[in-house]
C-alpha atoms as a PDB file:
ATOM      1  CA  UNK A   1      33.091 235.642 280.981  1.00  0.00           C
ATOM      2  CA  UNK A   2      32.497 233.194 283.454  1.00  0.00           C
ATOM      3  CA  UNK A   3      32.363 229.662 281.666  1.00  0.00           C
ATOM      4  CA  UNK A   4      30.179 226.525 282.312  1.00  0.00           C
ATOM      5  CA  UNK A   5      31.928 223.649 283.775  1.00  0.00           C
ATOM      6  CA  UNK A   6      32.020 220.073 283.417  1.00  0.00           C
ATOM      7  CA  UNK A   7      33.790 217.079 284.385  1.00  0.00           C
ATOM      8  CA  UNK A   8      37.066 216.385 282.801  1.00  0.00           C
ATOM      9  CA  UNK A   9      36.682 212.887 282.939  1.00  0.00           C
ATOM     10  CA  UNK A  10      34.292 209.627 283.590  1.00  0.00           C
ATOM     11  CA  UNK A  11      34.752 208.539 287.182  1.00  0.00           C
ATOM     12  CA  UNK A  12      32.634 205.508 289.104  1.00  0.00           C
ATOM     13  CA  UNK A  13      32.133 204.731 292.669  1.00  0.00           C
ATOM     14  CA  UNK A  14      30.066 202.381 294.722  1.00  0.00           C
ATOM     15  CA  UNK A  15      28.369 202.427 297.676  1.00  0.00           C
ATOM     16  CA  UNK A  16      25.019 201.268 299.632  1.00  0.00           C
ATOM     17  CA  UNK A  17      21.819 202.383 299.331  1.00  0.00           C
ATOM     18  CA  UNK A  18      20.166 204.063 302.592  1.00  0.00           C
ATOM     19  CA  UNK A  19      16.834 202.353 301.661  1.00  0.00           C
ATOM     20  CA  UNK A  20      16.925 199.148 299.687  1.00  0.00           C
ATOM     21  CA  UNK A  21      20.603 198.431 301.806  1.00  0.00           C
ATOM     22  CA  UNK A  22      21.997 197.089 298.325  1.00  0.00           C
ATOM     23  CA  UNK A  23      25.087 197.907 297.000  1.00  0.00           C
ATOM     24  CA  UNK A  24      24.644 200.318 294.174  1.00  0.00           C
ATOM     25  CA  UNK A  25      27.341 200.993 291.221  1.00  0.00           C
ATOM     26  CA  UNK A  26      27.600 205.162 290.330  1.00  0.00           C
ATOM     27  CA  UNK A  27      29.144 206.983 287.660  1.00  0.00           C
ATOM     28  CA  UNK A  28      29.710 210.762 287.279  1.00  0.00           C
ATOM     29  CA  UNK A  29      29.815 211.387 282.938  1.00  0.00           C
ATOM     30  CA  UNK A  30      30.744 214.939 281.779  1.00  0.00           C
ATOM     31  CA  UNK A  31      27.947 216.712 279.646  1.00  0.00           C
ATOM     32  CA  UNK A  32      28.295 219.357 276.583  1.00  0.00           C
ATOM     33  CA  UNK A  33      27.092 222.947 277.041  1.00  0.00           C
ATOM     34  CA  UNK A  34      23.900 223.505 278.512  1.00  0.00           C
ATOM     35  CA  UNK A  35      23.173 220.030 279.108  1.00  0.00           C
ATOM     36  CA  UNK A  36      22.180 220.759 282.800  1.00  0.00           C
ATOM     37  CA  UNK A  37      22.296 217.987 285.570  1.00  0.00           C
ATOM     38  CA  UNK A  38      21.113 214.459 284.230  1.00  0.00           C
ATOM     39  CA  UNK A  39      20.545 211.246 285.944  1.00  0.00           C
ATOM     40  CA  UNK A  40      19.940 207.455 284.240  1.00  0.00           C
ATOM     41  CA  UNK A  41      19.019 204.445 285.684  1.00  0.00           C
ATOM     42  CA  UNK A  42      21.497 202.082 283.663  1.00  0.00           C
ATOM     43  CA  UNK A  43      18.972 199.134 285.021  1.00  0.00           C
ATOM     44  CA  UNK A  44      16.253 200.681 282.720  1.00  0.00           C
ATOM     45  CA  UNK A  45      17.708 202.879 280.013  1.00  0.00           C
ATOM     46  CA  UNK A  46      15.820 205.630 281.148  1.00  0.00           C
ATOM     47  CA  UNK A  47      16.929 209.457 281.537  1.00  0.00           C
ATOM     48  CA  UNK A  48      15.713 212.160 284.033  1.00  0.00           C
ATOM     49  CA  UNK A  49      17.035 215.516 284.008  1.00  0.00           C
ATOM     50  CA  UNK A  50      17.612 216.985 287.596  1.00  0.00           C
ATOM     51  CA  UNK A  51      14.734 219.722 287.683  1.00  0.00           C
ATOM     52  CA  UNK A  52      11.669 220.479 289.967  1.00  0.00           C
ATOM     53  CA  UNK A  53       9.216 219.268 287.771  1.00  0.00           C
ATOM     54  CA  UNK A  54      10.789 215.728 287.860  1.00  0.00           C
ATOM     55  CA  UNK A  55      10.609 215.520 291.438  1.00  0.00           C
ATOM     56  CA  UNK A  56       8.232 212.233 292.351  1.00  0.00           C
ATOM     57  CA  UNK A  57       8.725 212.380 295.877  1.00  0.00           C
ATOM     58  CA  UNK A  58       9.731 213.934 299.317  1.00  0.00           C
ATOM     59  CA  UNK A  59       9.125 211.414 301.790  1.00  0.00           C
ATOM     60  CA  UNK A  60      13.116 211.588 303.733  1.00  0.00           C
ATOM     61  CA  UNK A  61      14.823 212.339 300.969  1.00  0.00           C
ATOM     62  CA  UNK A  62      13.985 213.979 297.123  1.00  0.00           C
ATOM     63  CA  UNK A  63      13.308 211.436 294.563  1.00  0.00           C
ATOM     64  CA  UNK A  64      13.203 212.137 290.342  1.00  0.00           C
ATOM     65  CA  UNK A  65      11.178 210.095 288.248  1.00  0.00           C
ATOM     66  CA  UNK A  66       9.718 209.920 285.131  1.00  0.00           C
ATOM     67  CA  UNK A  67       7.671 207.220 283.628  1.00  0.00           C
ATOM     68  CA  UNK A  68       7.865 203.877 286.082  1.00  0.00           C
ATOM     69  CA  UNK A  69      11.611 204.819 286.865  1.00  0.00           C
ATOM     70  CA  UNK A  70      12.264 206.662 290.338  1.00  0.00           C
ATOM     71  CA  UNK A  71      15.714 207.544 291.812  1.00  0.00           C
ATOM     72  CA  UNK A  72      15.926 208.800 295.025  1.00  0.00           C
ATOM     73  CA  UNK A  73      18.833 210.583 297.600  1.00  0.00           C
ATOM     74  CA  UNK A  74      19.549 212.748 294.677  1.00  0.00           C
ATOM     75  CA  UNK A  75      20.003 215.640 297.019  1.00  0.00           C
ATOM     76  CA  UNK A  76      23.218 215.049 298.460  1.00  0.00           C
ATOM     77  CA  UNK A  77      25.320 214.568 295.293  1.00  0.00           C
ATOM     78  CA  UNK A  78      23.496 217.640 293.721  1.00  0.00           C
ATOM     79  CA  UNK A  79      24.433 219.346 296.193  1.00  0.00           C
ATOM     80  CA  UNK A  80      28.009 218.464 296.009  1.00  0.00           C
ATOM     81  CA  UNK A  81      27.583 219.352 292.042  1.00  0.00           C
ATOM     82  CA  UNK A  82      26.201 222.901 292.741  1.00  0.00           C
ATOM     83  CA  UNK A  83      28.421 223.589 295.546  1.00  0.00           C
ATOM     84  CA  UNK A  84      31.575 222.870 293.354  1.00  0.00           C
ATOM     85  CA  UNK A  85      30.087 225.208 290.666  1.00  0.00           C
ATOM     86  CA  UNK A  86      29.453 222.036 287.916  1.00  0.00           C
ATOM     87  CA  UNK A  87      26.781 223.133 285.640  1.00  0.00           C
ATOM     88  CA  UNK A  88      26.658 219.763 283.098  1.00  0.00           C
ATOM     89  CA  UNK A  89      27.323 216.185 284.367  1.00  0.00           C
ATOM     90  CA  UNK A  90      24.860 213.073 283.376  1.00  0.00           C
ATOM     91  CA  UNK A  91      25.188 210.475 286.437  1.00  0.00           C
ATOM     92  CA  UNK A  92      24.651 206.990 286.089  1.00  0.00           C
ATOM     93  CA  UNK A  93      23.054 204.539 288.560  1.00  0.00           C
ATOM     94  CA  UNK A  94      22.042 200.864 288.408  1.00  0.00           C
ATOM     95  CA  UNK A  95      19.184 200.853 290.853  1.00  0.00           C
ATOM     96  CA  UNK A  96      16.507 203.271 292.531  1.00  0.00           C
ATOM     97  CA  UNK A  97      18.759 205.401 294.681  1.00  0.00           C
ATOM     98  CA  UNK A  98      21.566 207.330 294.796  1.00  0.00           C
ATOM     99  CA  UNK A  99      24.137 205.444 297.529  1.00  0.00           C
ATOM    100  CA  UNK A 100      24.305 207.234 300.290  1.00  0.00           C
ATOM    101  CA  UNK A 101      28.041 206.894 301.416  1.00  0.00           C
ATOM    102  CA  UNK A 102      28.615 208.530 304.449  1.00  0.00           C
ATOM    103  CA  UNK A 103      25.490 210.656 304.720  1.00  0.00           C
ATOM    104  CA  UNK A 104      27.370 213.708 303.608  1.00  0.00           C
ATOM    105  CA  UNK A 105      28.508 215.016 300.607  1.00  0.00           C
ATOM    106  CA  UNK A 106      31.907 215.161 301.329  1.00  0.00           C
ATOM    107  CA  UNK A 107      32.601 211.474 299.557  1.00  0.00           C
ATOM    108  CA  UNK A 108      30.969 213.147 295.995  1.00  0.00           C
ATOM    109  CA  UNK A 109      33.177 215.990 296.273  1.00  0.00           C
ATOM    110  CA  UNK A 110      36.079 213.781 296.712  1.00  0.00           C
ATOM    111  CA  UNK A 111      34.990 211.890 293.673  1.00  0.00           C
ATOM    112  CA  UNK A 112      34.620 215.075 291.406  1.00  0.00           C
ATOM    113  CA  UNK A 113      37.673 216.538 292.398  1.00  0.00           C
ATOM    114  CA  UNK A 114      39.309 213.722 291.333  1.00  0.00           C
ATOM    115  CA  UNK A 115      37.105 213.605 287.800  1.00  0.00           C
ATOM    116  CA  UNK A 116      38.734 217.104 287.810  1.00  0.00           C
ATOM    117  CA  UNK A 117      36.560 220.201 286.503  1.00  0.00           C
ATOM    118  CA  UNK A 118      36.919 221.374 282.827  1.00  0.00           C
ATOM    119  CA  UNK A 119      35.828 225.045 282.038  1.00  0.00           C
ATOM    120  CA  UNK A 120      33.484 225.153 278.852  1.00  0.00           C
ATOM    121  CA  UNK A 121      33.182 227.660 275.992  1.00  0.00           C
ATOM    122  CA  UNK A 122      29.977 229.604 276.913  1.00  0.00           C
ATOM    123  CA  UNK A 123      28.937 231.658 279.450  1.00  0.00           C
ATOM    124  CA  UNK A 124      27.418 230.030 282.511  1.00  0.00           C
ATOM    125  CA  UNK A 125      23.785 231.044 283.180  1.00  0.00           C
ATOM    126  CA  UNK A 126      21.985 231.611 286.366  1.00  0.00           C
ATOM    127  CA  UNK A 127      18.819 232.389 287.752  1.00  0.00           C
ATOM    128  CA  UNK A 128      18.647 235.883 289.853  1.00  0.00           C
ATOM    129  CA  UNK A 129      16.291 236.101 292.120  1.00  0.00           C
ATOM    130  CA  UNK A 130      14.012 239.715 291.861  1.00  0.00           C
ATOM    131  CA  UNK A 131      11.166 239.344 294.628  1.00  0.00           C
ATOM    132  CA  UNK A 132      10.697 237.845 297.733  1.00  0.00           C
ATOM    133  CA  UNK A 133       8.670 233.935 297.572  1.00  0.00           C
ATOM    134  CA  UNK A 134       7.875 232.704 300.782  1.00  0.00           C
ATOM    135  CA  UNK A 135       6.036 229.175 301.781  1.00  0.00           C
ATOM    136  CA  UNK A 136       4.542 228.744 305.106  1.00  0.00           C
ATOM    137  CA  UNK A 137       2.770 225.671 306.720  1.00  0.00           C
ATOM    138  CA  UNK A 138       2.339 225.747 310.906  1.00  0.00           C
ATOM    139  CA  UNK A 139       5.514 227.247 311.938  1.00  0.00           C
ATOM    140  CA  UNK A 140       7.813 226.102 309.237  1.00  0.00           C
ATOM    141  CA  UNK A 141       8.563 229.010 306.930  1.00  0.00           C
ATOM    142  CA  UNK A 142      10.947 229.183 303.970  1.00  0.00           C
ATOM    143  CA  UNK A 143      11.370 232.042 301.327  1.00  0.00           C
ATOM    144  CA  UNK A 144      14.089 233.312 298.377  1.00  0.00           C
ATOM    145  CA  UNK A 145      14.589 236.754 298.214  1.00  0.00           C
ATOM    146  CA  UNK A 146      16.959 239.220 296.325  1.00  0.00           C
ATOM    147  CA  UNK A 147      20.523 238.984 297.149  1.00  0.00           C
ATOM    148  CA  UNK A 148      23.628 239.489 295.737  1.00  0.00           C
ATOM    149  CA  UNK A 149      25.063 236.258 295.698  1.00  0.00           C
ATOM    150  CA  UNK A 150      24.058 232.746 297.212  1.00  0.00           C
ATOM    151  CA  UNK A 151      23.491 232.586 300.948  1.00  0.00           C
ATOM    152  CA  UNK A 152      21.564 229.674 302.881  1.00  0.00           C
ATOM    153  CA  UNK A 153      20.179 230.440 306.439  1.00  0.00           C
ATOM    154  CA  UNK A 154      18.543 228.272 308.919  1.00  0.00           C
ATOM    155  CA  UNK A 155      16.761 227.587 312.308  1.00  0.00           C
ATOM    156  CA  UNK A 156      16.441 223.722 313.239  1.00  0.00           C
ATOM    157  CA  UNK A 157      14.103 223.259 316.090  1.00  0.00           C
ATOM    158  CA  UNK A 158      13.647 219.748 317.361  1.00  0.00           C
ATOM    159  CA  UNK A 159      12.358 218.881 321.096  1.00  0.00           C
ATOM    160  CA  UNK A 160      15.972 217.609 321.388  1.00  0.00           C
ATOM    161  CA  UNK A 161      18.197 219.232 324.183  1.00  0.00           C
ATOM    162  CA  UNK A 162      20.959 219.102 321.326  1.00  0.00           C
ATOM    163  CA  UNK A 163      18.403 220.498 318.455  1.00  0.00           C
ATOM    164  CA  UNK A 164      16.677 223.036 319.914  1.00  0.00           C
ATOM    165  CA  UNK A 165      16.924 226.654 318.531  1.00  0.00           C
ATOM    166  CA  UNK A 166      19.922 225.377 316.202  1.00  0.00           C
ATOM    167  CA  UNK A 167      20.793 228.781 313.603  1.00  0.00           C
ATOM    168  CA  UNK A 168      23.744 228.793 311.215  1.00  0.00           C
ATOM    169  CA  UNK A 169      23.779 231.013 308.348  1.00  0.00           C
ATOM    170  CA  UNK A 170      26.057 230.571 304.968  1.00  0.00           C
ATOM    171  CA  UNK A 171      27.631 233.017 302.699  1.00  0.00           C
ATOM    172  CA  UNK A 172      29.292 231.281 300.184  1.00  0.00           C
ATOM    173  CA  UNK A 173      30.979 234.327 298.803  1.00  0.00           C
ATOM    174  CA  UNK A 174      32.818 234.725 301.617  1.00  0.00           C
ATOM    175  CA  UNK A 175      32.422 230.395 303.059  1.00  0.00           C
ATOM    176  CA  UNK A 176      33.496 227.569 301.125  1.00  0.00           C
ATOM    177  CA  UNK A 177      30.911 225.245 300.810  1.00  0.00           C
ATOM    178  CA  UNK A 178      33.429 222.211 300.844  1.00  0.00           C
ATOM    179  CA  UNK A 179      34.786 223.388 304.798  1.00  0.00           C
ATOM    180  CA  UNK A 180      31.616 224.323 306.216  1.00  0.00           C
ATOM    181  CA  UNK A 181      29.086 222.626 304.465  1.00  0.00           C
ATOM    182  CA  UNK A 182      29.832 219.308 302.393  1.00  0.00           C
ATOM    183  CA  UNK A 183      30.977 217.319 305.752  1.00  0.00           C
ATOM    184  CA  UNK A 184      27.985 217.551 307.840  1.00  0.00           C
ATOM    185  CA  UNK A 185      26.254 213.770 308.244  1.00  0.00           C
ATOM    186  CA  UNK A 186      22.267 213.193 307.573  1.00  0.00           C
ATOM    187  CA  UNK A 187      20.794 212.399 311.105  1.00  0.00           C
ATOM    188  CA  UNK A 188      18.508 210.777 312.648  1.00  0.00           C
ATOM    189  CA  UNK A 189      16.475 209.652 315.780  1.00  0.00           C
ATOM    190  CA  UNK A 190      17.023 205.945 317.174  1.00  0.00           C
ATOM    191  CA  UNK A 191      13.241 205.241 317.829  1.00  0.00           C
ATOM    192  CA  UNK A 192      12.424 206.542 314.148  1.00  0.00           C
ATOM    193  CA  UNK A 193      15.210 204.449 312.525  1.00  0.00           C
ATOM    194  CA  UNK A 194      14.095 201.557 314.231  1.00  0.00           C
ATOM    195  CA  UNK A 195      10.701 201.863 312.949  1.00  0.00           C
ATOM    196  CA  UNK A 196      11.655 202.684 309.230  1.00  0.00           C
ATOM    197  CA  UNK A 197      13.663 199.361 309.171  1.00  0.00           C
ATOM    198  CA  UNK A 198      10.817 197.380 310.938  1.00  0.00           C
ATOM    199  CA  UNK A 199       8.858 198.332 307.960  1.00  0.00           C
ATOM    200  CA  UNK A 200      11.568 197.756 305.386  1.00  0.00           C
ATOM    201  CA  UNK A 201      12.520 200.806 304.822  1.00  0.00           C
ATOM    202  CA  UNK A 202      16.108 202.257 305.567  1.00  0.00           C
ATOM    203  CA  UNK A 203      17.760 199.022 305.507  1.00  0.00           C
ATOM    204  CA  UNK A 204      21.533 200.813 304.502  1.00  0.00           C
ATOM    205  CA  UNK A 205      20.973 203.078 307.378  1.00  0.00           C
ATOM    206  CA  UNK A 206      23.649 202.714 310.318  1.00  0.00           C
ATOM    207  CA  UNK A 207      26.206 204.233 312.501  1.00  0.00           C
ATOM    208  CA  UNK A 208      28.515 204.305 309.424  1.00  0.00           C
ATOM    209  CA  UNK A 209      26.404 206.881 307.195  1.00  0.00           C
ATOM    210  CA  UNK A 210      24.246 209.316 309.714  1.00  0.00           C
ATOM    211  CA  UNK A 211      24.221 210.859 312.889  1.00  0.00           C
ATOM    212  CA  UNK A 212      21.846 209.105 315.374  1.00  0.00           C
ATOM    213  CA  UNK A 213      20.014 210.301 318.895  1.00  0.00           C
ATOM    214  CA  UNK A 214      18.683 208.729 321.359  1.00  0.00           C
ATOM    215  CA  UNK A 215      16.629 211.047 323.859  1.00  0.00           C
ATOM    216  CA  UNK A 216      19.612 212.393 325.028  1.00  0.00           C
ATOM    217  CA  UNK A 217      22.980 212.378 323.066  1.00  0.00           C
ATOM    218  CA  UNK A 218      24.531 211.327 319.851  1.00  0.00           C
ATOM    219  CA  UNK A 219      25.004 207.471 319.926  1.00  0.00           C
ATOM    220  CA  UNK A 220      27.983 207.774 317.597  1.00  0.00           C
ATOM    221  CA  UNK A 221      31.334 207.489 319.307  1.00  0.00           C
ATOM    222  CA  UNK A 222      33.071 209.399 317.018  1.00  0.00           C
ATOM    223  CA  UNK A 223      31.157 212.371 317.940  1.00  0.00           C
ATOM    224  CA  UNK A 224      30.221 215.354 315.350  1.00  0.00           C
ATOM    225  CA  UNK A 225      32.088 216.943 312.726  1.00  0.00           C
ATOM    226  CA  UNK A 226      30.810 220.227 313.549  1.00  0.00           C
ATOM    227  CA  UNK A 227      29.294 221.119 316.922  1.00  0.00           C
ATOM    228  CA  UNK A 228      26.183 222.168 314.777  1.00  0.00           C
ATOM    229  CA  UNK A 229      26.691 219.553 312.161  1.00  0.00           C
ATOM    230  CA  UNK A 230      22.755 218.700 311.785  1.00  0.00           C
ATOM    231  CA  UNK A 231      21.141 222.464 310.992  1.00  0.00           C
ATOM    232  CA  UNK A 232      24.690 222.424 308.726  1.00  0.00           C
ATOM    233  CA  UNK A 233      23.286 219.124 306.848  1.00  0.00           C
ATOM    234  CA  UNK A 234      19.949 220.570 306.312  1.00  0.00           C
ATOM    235  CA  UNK A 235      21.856 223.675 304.803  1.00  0.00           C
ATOM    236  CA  UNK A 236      23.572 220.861 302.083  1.00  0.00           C
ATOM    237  CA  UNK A 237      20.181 219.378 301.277  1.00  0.00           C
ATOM    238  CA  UNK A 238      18.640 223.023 300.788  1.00  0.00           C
ATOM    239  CA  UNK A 239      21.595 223.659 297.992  1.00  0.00           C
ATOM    240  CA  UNK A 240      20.617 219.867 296.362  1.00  0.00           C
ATOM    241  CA  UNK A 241      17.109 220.917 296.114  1.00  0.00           C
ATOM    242  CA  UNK A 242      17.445 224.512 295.235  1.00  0.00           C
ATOM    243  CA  UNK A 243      19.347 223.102 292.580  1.00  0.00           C
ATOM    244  CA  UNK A 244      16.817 221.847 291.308  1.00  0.00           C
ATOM    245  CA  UNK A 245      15.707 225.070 289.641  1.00  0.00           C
ATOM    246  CA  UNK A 246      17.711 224.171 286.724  1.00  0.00           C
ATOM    247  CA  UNK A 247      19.998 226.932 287.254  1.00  0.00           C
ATOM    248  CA  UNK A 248      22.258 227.911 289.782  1.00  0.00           C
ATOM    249  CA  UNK A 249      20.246 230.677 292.060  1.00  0.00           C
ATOM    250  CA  UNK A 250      21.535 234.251 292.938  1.00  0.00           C
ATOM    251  CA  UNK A 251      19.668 235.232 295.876  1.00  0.00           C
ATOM    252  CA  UNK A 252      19.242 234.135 299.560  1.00  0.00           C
ATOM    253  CA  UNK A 253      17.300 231.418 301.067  1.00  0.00           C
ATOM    254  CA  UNK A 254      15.790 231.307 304.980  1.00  0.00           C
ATOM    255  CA  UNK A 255      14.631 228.415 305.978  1.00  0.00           C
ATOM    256  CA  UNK A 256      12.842 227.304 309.143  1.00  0.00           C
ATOM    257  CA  UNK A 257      11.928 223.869 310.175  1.00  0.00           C
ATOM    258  CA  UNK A 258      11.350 222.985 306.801  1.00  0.00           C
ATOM    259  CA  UNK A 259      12.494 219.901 304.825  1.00  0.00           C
ATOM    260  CA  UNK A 260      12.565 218.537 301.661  1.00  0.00           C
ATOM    261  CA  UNK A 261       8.530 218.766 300.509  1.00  0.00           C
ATOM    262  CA  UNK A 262       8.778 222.723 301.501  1.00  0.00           C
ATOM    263  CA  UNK A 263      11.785 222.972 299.638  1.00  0.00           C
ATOM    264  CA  UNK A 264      10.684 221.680 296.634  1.00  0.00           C
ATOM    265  CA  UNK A 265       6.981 223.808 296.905  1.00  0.00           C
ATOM    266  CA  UNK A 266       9.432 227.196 297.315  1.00  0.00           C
ATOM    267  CA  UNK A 267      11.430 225.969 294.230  1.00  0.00           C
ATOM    268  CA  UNK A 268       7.964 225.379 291.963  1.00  0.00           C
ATOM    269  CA  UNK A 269       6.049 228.563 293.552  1.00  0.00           C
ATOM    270  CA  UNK A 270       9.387 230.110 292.034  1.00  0.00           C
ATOM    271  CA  UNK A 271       9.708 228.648 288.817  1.00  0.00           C
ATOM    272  CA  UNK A 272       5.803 229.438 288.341  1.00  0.00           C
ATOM    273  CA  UNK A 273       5.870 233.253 289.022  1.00  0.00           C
ATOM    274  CA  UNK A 274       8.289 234.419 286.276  1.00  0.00           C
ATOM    275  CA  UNK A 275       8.268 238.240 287.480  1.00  0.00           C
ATOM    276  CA  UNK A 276      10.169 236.882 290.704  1.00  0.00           C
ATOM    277  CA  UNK A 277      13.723 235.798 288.362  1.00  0.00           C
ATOM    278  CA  UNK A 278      15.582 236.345 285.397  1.00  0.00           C
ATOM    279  CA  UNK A 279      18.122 234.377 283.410  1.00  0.00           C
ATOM    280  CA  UNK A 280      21.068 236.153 282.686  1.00  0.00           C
ATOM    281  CA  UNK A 281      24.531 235.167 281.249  1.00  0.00           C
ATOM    282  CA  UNK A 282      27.948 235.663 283.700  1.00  0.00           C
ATOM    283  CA  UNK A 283      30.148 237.690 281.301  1.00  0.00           C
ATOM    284  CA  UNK A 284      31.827 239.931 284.156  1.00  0.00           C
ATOM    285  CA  UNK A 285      31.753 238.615 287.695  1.00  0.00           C
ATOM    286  CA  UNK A 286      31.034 241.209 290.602  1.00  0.00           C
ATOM    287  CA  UNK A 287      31.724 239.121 293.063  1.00  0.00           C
ATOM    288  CA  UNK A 288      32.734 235.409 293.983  1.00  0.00           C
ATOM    289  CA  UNK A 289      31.942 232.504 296.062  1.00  0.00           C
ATOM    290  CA  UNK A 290      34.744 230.557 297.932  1.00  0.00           C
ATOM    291  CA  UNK A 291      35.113 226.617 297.550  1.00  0.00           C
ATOM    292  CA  UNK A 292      37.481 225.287 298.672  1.00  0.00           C
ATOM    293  CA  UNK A 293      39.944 227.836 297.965  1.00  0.00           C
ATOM    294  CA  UNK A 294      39.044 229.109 294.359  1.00  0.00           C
ATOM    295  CA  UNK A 295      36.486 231.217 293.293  1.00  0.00           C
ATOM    296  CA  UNK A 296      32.939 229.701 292.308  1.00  0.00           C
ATOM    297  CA  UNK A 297      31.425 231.229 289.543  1.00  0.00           C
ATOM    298  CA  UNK A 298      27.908 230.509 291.199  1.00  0.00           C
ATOM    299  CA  UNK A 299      27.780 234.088 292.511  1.00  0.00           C
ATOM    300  CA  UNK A 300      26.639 237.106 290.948  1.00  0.00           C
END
């Protein structure tokens, strides 16, 4: 079979929050069997499992809630849980947000690589995809259709001479998620950061943890990590919300000009029609994913 995984051990980080600008304290916890993804705000001894009907908000980044408690930027470090292959962890924070490090997920798969990843005693469990679900609003479009493993295409389209008509596509049975994917930066535009901040929002937000534009060029002098590193970041928050789910997801995803409130309407038009998946258990694998150099037992 193909097990669950886990982490082997407890490990903590800290870092600042993109919106409040505080610093915020993380820990990564391994979970039993079948625990799923859990988050807990250690400020209000509150729990929120990582699933699409916990999802409060989609305003610039997905937030979880339940009750009065809220925790938002969960998509990068689910992102760097699902494309590592880790089906249990419960994460820890001590404030309303996930920190955003460097506006990748490279830093949280850095920090569960050195947790280390335990293999459990059952059979991990995913969630095939058997018909096409599309969402369309204006011309964004994004759908999940049959595949046979986990593949993530698509088109950014910004009136940006370095955004326009931006395609990458992703295979990760054949791409490790942790070379092409996990690096790329959040981004954004100077005139729109300057208003967020103006009106107290995006206070962490600098230089040191996205990608920013003026009208004509990235501002950061370091440059890009990938020549198309923003259409590659919007493939790493499409993994953190399809996540979401519950389940890891064996099928393909397109995606255009969409963000994170289409995302999460494909992932609950999906969970709602229960002809379009099945749950089944990985006892024999028929294929496998690459991360960063083993095989991920997210593919089916």
């Amino acid at each position: 079979m193909i097990p669950q995984r886990t982490l082997n051990h407890a490990i903590r980080c800290s870092g600042i929050g993109l919106h409040s600008g505080k610093k915020i304290q993380l820990v990564l916890h391994p979970a039993d069997v079948d625990a799923g993804i859990t988050f807990s705000r250690s400020d209000l001894d509150v729990t929120i499992p990582a699933r699409a009907e916990y999802v409060t908000d989609t305003r610039l980044c997905t937030t979880i809630g339940r009750n009065d408690a809220h925790i938002s930027t969960v998509e990068h470090l689910l992102s760097a849980l699902s494309g590592l292959g880790i089906d249990n962890a419960h994460i820890e924070v001590n404030s309303a947000e996930v920190p955003v490090m460097d506006g990748s997920a490279a830093p949280f798969v850095f920090l569960i690589q050195c947790a280390g990843i335990r293999e459990q005693s059952k059979a991990k469990k995913i969630m095939r995809i058997l018909k096409r679900i599309e969402i369309e609003e204006g011309d964004k479009r994004c759908a999940l259709y049959p595949a046979s493993g986990f593949k993530v295409s698509y088109l950014l389209d910004y009136d940006h001479p370095l955004l326009r008509e931006r395609a990458v596509s992703i295979d990760f049975a054949h791409q490790a998620y942790t070379r092409e994917v996990s690096r790329a930066r959040t981004f954004g535009f100077l005139h729109e950061i300057e208003a967020l901040q103006k009106a107290g929002l995006a206070l962490g937000g600098s230089l040191e943890n996205a990608i920013v534009l003026d009208q004509y060029r990235v501002m950061n002098e370091t440059g890009l990590r990938y020549d198309d590193e923003c259409v590659r970041h919007k493939i790493l928050d499409t993994v953190g919300d399809l996540s979401l789910a519950g389940l890891p997801i064996v099928g393909a995803f397109e995606g255009e000009r969409t963000g994170h409130q289409m995302n999460h309407r494909l992932v609950t038009a999906l969970l709602a029609d229960e002809n379009a998946w099945r749950i089944e258990e990985l006892t024999i694998p028929k294929e496998s994913a690459v991360t960063d150099g083993e095989a991920s037992p997210i593919q089916a």
